[in-house]
Protein backbone atom coordinates (compact mmCIF):
# COMPACT_ATOMS: atom_id res chain seq x y z
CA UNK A 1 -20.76 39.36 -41.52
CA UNK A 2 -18.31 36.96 -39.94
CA UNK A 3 -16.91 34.35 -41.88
CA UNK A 4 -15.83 31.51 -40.40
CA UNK A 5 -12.11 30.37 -40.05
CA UNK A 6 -10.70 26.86 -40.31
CA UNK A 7 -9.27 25.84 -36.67
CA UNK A 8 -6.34 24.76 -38.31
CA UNK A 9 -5.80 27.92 -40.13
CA UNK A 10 -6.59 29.70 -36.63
CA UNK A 11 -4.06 27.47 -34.44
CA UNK A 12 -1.34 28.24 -36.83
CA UNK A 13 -1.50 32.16 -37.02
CA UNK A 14 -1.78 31.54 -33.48
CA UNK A 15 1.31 29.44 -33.41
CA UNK A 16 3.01 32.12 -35.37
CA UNK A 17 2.28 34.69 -33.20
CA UNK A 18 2.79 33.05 -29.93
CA UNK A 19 4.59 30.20 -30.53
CA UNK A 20 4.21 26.83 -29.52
CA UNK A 21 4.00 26.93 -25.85
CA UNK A 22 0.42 28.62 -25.79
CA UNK A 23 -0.67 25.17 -26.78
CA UNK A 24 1.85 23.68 -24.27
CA UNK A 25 -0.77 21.41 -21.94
CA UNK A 26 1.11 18.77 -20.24
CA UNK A 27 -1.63 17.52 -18.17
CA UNK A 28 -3.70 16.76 -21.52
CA UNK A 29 -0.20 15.20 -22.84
CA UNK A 30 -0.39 12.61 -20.06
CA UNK A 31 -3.73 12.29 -19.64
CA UNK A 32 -4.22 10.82 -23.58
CA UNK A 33 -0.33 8.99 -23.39
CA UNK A 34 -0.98 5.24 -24.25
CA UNK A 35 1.98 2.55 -24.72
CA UNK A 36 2.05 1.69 -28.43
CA UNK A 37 5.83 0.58 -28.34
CA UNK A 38 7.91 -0.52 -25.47
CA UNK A 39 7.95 0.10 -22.08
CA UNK A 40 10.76 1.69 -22.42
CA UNK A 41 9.67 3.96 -25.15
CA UNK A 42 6.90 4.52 -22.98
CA UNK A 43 8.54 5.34 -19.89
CA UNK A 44 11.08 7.93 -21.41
CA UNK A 45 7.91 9.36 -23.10
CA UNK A 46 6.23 9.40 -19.65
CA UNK A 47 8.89 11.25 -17.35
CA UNK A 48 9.52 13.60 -20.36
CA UNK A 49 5.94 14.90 -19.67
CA UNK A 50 5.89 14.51 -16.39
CA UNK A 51 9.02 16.44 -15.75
CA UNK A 52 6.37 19.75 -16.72
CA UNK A 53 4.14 18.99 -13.82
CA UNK A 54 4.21 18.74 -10.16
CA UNK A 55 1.87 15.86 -9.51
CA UNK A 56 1.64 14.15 -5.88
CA UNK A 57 3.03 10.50 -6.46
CA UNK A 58 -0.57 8.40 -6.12
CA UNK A 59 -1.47 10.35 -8.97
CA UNK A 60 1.72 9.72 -10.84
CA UNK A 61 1.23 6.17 -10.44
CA UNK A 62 -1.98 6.31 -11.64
CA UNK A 63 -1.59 7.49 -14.81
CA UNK A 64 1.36 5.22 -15.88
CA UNK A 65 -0.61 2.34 -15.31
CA UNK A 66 -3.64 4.02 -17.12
CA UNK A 67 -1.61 4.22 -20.24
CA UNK A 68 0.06 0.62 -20.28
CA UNK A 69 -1.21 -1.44 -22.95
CA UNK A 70 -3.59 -4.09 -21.40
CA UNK A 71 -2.09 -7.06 -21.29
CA UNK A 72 0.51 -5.71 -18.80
CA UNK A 73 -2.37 -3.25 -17.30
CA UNK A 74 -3.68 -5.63 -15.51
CA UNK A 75 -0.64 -7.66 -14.56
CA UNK A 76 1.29 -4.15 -13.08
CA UNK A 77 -1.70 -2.99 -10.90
CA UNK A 78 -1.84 -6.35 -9.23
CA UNK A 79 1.20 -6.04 -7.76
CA UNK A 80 0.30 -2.56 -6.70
CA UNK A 81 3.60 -0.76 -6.78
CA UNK A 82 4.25 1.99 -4.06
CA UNK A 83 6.42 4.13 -6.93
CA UNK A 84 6.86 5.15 -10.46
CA UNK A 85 9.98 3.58 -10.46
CA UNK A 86 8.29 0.53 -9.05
CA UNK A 87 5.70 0.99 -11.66
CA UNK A 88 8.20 0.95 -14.37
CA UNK A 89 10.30 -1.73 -12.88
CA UNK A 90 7.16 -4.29 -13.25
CA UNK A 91 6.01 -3.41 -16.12
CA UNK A 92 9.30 -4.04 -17.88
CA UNK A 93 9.53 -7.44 -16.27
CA UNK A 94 5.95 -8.17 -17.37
CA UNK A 95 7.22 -7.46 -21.24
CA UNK A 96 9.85 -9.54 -20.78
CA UNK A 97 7.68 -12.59 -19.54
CA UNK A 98 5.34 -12.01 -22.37
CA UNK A 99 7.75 -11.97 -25.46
């Protein structure tokens, strides 16, 4: 008879054994990223992830706006940047016009 294992207990003898990378999944990371802080916070958060990946810049671009809080969501995509660093440029601007 099998008896069943907490999946905490199981991800950390897993951890243990492997270490932390086998749970290393960067596209997950920036799929689920949302701003709760700054944009700043947000950004460095951002490129730190997406430093691990090789994602074509549309897509990039995509998901940084998909994790800005909404009330500069909207205001960012209007102006439809053409880069991340476009993207981030905006979106700072848009914080400061809000405060």
């Amino acid at each position: 008879m099998l008896i069943p294992i907490d999946w905490n207990v199981y991800k950390e003898a897993i951890k243990e054994r492997f270490g932390d990378a086998a749970f290393d999944d960067s596209m997950y990371e920036l799929n689920t990223l949302r701003q709760t802080g700054t944009v700043q916070k947000y950004n460095n958060h951002f490129d730190a992830i997406l430093t691990r990946l090789n994602l074509l810049k549309p897509y990039a671009i995509s998901y940084y706006l998909g994790g800005l809080k909404e009330e500069l969501l909207g205001l960012v995509r209007i102006m439809k940047p053409k880069s991340l660093r476009e993207a981030f440029s905006l979106a700072k601007m848009q914080e400061l016009i809000l405060r």
